[in-house]
PDB file of N, CA and C in Angstrom:
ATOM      1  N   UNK A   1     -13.905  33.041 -11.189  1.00  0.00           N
ATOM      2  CA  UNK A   1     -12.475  33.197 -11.392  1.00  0.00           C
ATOM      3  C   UNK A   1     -11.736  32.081 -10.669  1.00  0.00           C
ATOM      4  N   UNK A   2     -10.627  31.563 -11.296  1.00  0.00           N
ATOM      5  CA  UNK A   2      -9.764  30.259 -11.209  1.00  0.00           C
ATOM      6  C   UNK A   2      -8.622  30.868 -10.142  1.00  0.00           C
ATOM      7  N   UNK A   3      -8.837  30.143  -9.214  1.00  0.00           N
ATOM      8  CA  UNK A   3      -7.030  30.640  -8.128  1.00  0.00           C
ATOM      9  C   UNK A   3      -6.420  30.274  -8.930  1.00  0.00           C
ATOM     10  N   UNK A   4      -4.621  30.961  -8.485  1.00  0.00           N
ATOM     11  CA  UNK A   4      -4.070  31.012  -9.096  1.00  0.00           C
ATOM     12  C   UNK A   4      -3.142  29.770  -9.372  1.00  0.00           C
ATOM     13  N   UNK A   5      -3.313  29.103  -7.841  1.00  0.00           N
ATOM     14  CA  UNK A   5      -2.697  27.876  -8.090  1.00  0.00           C
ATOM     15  C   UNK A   5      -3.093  26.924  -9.502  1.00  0.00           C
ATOM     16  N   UNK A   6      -4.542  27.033  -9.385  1.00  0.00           N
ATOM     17  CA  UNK A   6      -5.507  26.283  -9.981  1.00  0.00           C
ATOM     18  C   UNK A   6      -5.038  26.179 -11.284  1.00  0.00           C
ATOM     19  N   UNK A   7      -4.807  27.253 -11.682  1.00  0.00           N
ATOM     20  CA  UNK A   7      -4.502  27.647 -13.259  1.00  0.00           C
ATOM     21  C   UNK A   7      -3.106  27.493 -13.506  1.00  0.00           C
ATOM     22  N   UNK A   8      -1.752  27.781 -12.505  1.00  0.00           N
ATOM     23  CA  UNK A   8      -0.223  27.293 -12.827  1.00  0.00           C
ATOM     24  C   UNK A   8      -0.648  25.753 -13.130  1.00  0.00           C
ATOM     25  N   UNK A   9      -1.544  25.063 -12.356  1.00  0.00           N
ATOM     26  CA  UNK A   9      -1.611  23.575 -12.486  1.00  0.00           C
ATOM     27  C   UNK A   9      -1.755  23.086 -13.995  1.00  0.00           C
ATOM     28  N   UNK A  10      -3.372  23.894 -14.310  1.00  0.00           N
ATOM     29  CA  UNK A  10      -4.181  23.395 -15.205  1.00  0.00           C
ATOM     30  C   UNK A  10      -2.666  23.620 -16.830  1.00  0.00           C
ATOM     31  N   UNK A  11      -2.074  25.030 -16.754  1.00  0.00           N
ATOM     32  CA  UNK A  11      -1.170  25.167 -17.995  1.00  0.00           C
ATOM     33  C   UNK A  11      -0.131  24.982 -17.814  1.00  0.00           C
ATOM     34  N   UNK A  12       0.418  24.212 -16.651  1.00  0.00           N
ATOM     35  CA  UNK A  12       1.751  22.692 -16.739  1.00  0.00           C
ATOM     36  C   UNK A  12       0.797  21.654 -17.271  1.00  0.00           C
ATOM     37  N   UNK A  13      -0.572  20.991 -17.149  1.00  0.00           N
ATOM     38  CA  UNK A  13      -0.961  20.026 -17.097  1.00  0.00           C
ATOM     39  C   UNK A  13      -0.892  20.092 -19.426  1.00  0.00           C
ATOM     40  N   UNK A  14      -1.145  20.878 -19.369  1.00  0.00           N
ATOM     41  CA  UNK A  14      -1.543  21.742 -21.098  1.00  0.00           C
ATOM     42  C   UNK A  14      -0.202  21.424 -21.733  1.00  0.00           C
ATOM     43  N   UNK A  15       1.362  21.513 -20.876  1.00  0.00           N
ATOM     44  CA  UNK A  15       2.115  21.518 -21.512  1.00  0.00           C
ATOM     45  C   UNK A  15       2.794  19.685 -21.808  1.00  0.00           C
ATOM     46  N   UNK A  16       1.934  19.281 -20.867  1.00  0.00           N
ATOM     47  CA  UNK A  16       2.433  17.717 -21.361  1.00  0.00           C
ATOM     48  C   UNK A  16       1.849  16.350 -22.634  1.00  0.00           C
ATOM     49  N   UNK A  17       2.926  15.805 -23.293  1.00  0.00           N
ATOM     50  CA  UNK A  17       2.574  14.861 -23.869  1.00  0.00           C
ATOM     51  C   UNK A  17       1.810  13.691 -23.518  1.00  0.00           C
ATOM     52  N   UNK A  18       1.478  12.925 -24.421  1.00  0.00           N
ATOM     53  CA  UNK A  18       0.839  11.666 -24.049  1.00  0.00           C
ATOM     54  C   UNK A  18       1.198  11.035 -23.065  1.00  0.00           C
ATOM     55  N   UNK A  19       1.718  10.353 -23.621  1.00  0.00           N
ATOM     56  CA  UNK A  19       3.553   9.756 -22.823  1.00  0.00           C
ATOM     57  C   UNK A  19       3.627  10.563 -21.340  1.00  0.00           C
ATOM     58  N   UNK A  20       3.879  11.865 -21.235  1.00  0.00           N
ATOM     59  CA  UNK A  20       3.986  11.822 -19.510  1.00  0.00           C
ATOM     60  C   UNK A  20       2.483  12.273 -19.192  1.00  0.00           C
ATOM     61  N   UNK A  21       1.669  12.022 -19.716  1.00  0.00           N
ATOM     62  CA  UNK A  21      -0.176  12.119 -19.297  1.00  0.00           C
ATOM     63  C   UNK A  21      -0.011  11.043 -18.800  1.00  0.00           C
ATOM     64  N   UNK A  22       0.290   9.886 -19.506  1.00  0.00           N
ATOM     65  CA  UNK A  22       0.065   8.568 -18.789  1.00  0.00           C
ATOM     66  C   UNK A  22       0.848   8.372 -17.884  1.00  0.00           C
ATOM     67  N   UNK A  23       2.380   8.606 -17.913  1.00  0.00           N
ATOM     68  CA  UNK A  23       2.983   8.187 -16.905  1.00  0.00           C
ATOM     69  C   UNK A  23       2.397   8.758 -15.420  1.00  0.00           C
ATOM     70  N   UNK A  24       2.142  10.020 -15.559  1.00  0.00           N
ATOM     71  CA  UNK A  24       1.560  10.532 -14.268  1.00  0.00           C
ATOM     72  C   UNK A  24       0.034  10.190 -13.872  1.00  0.00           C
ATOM     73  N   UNK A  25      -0.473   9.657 -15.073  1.00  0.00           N
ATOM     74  CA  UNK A  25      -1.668   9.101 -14.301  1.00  0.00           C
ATOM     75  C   UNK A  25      -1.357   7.535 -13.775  1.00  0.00           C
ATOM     76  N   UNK A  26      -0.695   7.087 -13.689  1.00  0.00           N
ATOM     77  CA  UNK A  26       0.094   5.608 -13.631  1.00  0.00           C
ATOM     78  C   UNK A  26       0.542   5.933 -11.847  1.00  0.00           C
ATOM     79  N   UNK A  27       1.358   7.104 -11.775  1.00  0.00           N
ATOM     80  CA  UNK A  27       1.991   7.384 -10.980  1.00  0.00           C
ATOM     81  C   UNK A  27       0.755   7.599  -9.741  1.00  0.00           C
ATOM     82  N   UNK A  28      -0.449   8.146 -10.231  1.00  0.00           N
ATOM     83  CA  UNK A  28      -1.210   8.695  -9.099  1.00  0.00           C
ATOM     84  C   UNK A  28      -2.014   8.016  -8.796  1.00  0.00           C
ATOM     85  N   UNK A  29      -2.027   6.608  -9.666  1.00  0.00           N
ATOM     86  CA  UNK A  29      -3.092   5.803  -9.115  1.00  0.00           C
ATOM     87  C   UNK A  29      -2.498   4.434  -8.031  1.00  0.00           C
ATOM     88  N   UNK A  30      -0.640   4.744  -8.878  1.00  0.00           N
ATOM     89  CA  UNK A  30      -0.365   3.932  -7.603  1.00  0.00           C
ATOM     90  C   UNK A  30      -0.441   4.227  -6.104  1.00  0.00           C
ATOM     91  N   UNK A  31       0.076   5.948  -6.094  1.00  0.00           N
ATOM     92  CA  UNK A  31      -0.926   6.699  -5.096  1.00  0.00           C
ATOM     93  C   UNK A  31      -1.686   6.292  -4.460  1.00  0.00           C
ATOM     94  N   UNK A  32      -2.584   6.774  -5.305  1.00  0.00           N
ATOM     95  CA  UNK A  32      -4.438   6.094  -4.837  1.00  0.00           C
ATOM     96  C   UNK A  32      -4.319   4.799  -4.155  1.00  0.00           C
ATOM     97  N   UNK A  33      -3.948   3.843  -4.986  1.00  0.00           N
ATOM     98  CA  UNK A  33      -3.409   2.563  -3.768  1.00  0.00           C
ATOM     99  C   UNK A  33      -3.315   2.310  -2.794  1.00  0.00           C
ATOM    100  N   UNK A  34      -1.798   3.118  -2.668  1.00  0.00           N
ATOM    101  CA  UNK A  34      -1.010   3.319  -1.281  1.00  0.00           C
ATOM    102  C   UNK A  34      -1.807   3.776  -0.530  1.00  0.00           C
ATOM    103  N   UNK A  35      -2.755   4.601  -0.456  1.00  0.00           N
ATOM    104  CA  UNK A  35      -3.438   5.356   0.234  1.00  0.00           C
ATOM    105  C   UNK A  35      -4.571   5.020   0.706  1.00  0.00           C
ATOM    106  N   UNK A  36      -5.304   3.999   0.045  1.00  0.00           N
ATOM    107  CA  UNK A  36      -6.282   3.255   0.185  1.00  0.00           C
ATOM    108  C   UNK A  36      -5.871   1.900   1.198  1.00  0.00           C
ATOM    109  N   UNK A  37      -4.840   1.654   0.979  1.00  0.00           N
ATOM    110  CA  UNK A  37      -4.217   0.207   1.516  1.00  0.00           C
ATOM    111  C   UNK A  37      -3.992   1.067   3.120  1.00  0.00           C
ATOM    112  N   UNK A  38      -3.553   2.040   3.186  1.00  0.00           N
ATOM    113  CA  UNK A  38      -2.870   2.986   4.598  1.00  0.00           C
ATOM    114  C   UNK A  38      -3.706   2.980   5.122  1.00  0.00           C
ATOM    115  N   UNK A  39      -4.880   3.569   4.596  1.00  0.00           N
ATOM    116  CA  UNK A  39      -6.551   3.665   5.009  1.00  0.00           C
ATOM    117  C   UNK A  39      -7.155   2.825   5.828  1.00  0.00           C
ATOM    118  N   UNK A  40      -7.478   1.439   5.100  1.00  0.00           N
ATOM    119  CA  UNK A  40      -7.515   0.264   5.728  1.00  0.00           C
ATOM    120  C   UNK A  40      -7.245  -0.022   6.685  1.00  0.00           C
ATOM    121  N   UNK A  41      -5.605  -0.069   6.931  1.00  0.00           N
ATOM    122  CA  UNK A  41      -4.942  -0.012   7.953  1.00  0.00           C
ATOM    123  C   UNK A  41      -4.739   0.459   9.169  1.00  0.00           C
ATOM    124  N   UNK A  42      -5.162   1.924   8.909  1.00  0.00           N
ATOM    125  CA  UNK A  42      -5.528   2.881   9.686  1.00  0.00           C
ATOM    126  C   UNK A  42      -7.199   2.633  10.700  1.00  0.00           C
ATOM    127  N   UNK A  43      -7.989   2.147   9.796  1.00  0.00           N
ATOM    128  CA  UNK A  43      -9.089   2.223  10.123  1.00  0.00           C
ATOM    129  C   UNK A  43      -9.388   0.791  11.073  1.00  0.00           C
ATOM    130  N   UNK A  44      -8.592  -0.116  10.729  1.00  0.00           N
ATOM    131  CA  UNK A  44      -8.518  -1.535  11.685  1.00  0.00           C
ATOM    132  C   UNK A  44      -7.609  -1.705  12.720  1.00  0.00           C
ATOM    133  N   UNK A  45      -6.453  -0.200  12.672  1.00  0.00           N
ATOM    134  CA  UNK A  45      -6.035  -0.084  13.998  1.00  0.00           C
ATOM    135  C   UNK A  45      -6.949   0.992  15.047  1.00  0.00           C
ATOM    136  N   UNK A  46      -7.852   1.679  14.884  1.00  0.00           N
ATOM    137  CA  UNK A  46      -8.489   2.259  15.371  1.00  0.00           C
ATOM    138  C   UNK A  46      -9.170   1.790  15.798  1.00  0.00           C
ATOM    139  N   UNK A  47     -10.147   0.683  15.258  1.00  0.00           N
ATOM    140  CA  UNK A  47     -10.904  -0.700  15.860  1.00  0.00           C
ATOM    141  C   UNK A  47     -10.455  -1.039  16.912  1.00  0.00           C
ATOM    142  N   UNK A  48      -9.056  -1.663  16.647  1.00  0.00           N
ATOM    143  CA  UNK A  48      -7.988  -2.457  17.567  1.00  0.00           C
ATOM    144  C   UNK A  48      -8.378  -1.601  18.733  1.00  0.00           C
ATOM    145  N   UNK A  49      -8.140  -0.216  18.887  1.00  0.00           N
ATOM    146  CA  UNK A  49      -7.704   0.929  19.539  1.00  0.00           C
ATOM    147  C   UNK A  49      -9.025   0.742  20.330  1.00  0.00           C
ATOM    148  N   UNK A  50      -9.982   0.913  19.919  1.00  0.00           N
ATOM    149  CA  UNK A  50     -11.586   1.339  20.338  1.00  0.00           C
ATOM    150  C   UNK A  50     -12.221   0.192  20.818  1.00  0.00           C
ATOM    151  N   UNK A  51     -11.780  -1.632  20.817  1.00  0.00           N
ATOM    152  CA  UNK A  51     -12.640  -2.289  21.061  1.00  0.00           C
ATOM    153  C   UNK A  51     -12.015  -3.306  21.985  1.00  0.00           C
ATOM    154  N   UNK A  52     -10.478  -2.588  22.283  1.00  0.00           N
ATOM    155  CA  UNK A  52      -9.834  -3.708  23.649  1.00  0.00           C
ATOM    156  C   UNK A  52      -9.037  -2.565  24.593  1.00  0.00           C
ATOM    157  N   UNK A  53      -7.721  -2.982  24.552  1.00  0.00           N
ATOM    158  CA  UNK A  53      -7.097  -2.182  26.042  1.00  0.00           C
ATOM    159  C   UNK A  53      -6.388  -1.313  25.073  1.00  0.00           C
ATOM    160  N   UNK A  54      -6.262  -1.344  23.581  1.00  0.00           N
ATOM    161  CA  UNK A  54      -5.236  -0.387  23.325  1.00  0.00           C
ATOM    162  C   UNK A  54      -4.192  -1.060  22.808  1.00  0.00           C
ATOM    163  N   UNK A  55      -4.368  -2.406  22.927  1.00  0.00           N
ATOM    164  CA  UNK A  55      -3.069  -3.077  21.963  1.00  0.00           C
ATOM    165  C   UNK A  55      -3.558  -3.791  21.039  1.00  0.00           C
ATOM    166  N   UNK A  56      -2.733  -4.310  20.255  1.00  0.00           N
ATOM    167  CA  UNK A  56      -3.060  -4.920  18.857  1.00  0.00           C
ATOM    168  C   UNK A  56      -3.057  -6.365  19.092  1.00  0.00           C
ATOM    169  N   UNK A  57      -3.610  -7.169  18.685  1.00  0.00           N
ATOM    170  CA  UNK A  57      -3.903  -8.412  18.755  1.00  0.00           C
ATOM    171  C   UNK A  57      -2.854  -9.512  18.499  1.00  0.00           C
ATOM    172  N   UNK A  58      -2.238 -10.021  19.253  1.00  0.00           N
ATOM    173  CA  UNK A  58      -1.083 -10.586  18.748  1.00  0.00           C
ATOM    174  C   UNK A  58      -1.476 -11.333  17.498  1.00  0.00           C
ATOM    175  N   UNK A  59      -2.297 -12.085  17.873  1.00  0.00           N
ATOM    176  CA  UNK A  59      -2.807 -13.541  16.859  1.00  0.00           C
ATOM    177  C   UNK A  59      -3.025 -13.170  15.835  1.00  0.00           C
ATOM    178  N   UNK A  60      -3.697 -11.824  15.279  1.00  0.00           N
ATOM    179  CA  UNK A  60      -3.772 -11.303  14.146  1.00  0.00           C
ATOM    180  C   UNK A  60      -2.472 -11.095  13.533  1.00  0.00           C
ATOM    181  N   UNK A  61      -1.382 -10.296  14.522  1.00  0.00           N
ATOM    182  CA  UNK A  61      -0.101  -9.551  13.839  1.00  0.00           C
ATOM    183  C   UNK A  61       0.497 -11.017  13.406  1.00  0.00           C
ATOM    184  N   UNK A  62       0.198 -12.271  14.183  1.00  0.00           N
ATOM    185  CA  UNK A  62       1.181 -13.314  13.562  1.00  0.00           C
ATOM    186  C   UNK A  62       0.541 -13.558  12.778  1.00  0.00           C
ATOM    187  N   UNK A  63      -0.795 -13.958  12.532  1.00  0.00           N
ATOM    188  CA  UNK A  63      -1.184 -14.591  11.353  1.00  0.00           C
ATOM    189  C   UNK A  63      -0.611 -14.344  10.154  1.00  0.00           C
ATOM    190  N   UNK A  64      -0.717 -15.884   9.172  1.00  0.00           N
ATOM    191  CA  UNK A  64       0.301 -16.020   8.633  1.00  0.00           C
ATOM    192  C   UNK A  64      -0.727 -15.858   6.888  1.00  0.00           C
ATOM    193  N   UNK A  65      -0.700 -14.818   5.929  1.00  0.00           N
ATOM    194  CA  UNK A  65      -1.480 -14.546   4.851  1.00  0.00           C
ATOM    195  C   UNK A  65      -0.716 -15.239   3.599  1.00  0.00           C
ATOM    196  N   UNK A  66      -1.522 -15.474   3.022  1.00  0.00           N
ATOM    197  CA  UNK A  66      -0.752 -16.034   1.199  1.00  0.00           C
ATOM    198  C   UNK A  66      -0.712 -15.191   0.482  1.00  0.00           C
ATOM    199  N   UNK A  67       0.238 -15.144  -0.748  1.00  0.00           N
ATOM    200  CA  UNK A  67       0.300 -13.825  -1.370  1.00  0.00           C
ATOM    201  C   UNK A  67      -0.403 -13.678  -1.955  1.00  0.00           C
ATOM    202  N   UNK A  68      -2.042 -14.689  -2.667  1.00  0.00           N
ATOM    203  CA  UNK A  68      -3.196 -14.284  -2.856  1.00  0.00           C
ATOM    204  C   UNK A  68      -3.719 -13.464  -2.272  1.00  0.00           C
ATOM    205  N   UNK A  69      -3.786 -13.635  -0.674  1.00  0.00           N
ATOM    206  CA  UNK A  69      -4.385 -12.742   0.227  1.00  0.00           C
ATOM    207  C   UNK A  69      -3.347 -11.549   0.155  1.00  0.00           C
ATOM    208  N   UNK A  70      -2.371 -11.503   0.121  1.00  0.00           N
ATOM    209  CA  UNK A  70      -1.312 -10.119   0.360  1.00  0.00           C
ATOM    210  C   UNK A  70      -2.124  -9.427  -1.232  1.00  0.00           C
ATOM    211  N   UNK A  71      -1.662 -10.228  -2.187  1.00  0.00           N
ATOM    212  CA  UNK A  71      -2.317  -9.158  -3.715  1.00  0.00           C
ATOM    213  C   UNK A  71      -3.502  -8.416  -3.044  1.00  0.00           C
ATOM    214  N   UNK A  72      -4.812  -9.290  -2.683  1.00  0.00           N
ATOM    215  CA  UNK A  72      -5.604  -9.237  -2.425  1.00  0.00           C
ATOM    216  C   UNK A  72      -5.756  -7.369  -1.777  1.00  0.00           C
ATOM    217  N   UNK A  73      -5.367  -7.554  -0.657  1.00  0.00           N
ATOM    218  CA  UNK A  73      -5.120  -6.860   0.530  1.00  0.00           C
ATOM    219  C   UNK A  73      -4.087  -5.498   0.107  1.00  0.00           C
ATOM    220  N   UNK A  74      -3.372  -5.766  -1.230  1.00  0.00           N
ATOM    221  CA  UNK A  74      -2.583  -4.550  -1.649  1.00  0.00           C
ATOM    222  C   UNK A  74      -3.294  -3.896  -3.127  1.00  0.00           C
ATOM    223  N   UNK A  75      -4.235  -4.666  -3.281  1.00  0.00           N
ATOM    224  CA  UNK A  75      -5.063  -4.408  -4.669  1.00  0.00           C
ATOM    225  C   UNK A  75      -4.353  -4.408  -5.633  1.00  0.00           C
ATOM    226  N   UNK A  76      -3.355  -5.423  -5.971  1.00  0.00           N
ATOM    227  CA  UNK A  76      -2.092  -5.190  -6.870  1.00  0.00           C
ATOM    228  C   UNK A  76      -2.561  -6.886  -7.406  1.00  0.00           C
ATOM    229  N   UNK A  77      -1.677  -7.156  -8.710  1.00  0.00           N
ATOM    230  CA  UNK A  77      -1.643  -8.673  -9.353  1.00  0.00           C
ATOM    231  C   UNK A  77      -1.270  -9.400  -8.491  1.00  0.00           C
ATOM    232  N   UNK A  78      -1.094 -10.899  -8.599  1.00  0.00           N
ATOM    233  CA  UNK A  78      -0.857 -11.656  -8.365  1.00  0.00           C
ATOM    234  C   UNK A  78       0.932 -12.078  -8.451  1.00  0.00           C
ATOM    235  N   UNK A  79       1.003 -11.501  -9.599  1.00  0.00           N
ATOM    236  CA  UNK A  79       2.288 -11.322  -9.634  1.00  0.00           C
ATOM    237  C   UNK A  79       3.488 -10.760  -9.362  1.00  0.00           C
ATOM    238  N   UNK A  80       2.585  -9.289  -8.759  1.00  0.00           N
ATOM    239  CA  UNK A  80       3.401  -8.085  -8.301  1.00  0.00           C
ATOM    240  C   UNK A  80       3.366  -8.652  -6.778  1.00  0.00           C
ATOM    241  N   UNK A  81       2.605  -9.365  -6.480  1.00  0.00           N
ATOM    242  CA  UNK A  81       2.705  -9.696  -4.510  1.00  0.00           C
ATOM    243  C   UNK A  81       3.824 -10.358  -4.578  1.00  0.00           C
ATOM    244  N   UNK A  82       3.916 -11.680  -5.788  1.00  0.00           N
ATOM    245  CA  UNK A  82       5.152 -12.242  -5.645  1.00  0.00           C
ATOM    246  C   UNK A  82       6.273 -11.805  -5.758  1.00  0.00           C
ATOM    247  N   UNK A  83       6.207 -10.567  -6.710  1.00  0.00           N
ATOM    248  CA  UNK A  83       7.539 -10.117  -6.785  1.00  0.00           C
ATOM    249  C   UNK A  83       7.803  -9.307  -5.635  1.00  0.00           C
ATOM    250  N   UNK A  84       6.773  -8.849  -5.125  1.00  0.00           N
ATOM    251  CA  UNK A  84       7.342  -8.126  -3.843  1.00  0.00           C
ATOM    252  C   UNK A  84       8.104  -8.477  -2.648  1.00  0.00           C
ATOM    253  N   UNK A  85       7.595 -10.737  -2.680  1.00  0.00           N
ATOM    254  CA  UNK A  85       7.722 -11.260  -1.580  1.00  0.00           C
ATOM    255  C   UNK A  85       8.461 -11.338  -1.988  1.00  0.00           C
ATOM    256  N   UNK A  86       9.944 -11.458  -3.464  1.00  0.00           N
ATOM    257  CA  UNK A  86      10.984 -12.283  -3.353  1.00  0.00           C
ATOM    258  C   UNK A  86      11.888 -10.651  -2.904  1.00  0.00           C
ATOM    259  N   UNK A  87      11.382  -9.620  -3.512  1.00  0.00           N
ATOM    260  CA  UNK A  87      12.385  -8.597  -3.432  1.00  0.00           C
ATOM    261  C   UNK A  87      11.697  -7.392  -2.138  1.00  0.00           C
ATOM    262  N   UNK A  88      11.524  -7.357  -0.857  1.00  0.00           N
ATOM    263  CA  UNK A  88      11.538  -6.311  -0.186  1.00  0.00           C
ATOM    264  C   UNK A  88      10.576  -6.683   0.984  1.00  0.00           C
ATOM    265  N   UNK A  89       9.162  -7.417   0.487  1.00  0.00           N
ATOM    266  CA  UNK A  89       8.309  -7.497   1.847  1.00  0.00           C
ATOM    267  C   UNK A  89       8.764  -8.705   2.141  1.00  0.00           C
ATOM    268  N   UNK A  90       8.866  -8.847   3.821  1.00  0.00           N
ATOM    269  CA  UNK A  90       9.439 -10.028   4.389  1.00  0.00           C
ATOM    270  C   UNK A  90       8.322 -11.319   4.108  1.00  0.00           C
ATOM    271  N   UNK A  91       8.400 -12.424   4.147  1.00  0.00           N
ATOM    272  CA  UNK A  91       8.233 -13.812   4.139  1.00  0.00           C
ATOM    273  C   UNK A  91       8.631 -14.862   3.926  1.00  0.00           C
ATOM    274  N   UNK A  92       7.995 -15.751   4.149  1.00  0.00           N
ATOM    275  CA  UNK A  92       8.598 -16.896   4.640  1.00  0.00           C
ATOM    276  C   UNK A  92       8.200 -18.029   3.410  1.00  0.00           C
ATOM    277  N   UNK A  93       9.554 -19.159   3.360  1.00  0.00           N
ATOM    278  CA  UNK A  93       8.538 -20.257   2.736  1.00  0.00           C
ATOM    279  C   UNK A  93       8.405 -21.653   3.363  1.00  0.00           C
ATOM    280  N   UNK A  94       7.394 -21.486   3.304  1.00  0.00           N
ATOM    281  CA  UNK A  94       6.369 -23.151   3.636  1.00  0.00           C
ATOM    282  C   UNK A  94       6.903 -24.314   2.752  1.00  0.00           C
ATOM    283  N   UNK A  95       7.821 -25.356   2.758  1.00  0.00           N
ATOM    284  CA  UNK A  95       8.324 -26.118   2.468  1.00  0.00           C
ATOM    285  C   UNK A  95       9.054 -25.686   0.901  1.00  0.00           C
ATOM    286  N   UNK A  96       8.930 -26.455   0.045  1.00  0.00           N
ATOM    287  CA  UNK A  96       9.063 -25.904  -1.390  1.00  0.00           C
ATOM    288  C   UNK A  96       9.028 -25.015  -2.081  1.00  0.00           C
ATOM    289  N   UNK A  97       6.995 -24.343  -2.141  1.00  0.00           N
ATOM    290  CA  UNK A  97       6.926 -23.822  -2.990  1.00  0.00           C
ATOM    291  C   UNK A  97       5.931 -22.646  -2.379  1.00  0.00           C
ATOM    292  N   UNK A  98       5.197 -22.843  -1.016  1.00  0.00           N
ATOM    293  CA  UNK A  98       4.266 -22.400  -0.685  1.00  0.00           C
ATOM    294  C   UNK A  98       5.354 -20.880   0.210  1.00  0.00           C
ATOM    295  N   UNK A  99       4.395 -19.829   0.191  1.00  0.00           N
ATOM    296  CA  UNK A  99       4.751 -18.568   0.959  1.00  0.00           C
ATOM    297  C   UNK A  99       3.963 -17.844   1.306  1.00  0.00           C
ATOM    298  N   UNK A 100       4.670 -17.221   2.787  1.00  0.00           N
ATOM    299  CA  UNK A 100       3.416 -16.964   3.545  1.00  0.00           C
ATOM    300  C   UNK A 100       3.886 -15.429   4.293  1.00  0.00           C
ATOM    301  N   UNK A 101       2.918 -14.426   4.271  1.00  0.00           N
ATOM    302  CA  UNK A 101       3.472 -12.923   4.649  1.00  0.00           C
ATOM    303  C   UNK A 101       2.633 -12.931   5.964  1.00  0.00           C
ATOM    304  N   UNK A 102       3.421 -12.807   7.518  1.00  0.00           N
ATOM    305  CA  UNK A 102       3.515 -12.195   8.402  1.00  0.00           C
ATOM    306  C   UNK A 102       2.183 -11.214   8.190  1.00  0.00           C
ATOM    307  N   UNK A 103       0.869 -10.752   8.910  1.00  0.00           N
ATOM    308  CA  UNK A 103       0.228  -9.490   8.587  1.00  0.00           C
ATOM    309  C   UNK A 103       0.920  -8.566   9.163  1.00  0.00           C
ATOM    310  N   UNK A 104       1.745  -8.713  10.132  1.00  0.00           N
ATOM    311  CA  UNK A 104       2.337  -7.897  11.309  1.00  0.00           C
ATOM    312  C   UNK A 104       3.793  -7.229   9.837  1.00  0.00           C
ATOM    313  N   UNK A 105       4.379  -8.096   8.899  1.00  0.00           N
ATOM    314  CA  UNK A 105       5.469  -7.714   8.587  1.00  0.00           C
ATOM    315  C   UNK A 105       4.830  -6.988   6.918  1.00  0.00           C
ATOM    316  N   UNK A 106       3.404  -7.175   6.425  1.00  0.00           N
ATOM    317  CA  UNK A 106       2.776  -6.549   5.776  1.00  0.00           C
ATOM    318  C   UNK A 106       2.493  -4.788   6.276  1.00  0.00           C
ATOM    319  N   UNK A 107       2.120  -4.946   7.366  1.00  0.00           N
ATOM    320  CA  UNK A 107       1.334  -3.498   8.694  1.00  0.00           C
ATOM    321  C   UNK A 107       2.824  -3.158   8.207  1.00  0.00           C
ATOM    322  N   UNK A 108       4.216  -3.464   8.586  1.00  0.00           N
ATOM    323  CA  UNK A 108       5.152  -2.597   8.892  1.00  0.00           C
ATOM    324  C   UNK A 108       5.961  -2.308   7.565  1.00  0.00           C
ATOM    325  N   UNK A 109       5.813  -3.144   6.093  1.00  0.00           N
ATOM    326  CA  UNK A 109       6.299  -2.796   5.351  1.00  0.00           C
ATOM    327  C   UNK A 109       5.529  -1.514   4.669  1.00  0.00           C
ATOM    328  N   UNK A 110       4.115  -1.661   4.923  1.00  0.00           N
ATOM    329  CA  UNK A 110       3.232  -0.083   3.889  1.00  0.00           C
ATOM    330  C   UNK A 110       3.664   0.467   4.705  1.00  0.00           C
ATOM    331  N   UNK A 111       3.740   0.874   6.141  1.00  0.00           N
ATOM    332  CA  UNK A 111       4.171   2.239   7.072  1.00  0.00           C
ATOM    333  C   UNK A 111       5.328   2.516   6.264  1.00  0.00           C
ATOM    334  N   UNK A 112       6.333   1.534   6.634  1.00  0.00           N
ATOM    335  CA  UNK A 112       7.701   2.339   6.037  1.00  0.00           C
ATOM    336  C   UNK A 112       7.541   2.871   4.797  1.00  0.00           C
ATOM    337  N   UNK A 113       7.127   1.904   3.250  1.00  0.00           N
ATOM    338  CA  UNK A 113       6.992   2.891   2.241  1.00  0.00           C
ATOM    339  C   UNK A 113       6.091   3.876   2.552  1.00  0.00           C
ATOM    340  N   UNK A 114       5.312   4.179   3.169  1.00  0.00           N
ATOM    341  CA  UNK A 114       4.207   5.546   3.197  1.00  0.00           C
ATOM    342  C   UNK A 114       5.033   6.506   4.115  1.00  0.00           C
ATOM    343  N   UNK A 115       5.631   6.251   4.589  1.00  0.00           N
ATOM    344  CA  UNK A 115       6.540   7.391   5.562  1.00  0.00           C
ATOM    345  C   UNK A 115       7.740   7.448   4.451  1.00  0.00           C
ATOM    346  N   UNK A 116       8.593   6.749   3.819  1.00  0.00           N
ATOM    347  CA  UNK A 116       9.447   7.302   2.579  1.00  0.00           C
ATOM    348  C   UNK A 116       8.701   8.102   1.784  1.00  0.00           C
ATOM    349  N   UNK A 117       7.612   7.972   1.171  1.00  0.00           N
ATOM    350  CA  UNK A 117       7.205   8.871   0.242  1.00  0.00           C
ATOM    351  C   UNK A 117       6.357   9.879   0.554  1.00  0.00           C
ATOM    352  N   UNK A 118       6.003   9.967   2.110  1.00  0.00           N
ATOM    353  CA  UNK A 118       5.649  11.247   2.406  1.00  0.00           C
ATOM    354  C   UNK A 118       4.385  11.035   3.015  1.00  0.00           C
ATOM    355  N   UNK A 119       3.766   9.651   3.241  1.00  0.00           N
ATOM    356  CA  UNK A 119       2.276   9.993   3.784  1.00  0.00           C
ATOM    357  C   UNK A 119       2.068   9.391   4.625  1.00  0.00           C
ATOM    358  N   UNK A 120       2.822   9.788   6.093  1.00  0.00           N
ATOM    359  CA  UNK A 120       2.857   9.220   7.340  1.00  0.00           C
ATOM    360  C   UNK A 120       3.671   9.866   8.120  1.00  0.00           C
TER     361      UNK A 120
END
């Protein structure tokens, strides 16, 4: 026998179209993402935590990443890093054309979105 939660779930899930099937699987994998990227994060400040005095490494927090490495590191396109760098995550540009994300201002932009949407 199915709890009851189990089953309100399963016949909302019964009552949706294509169209919001996908949108919500769209929605939960950006999820999955976020959560995976937090993870990471989580798990290399615990390092930090476990293998010096308890503070974070400056040289790391400055180091300076490309938004290859930011995509990289957010499991997102190439294109979505850029759009992120022009609209919300802080960085910088390197003469012309080149740009470069802070890891320290990467660490503090997923906290804040993961504490807006609830998972922090």
């Amino acid at each position: 026998m199915k709890p009851a939660k189990q089953q309100s779930v399963e016949q909302a899930l019964e009552r949706l179209d294509r169209r919001e099937v996908l949108q919500a699987l769209a929605r939960v994998q950006h999820q999955r993402g976020l959560l995976q990227v937090m993870q990471k994060l989580l798990e290399a400040r615990l390092v930090s935590l476990t293998s010096g005095n308890g503070r974070s490494n400056h040289r790391d927090q400055d180091e300076l990443l490309t938004v290859p490495q930011v995509a990289d590191a957010l499991k997102v396109g190439l294109a979505r890093a850029y759009e992120l760098a022009r609209n919300g995550l802080p960085s910088v540009k390197v003469g012309q054309r080149q740009v470069r994300v802070r890891r320290a201002d990467l660490n503090e932009y997923l906290a804040r979105r993961a504490q807006s949407r609830g998972y922090a």
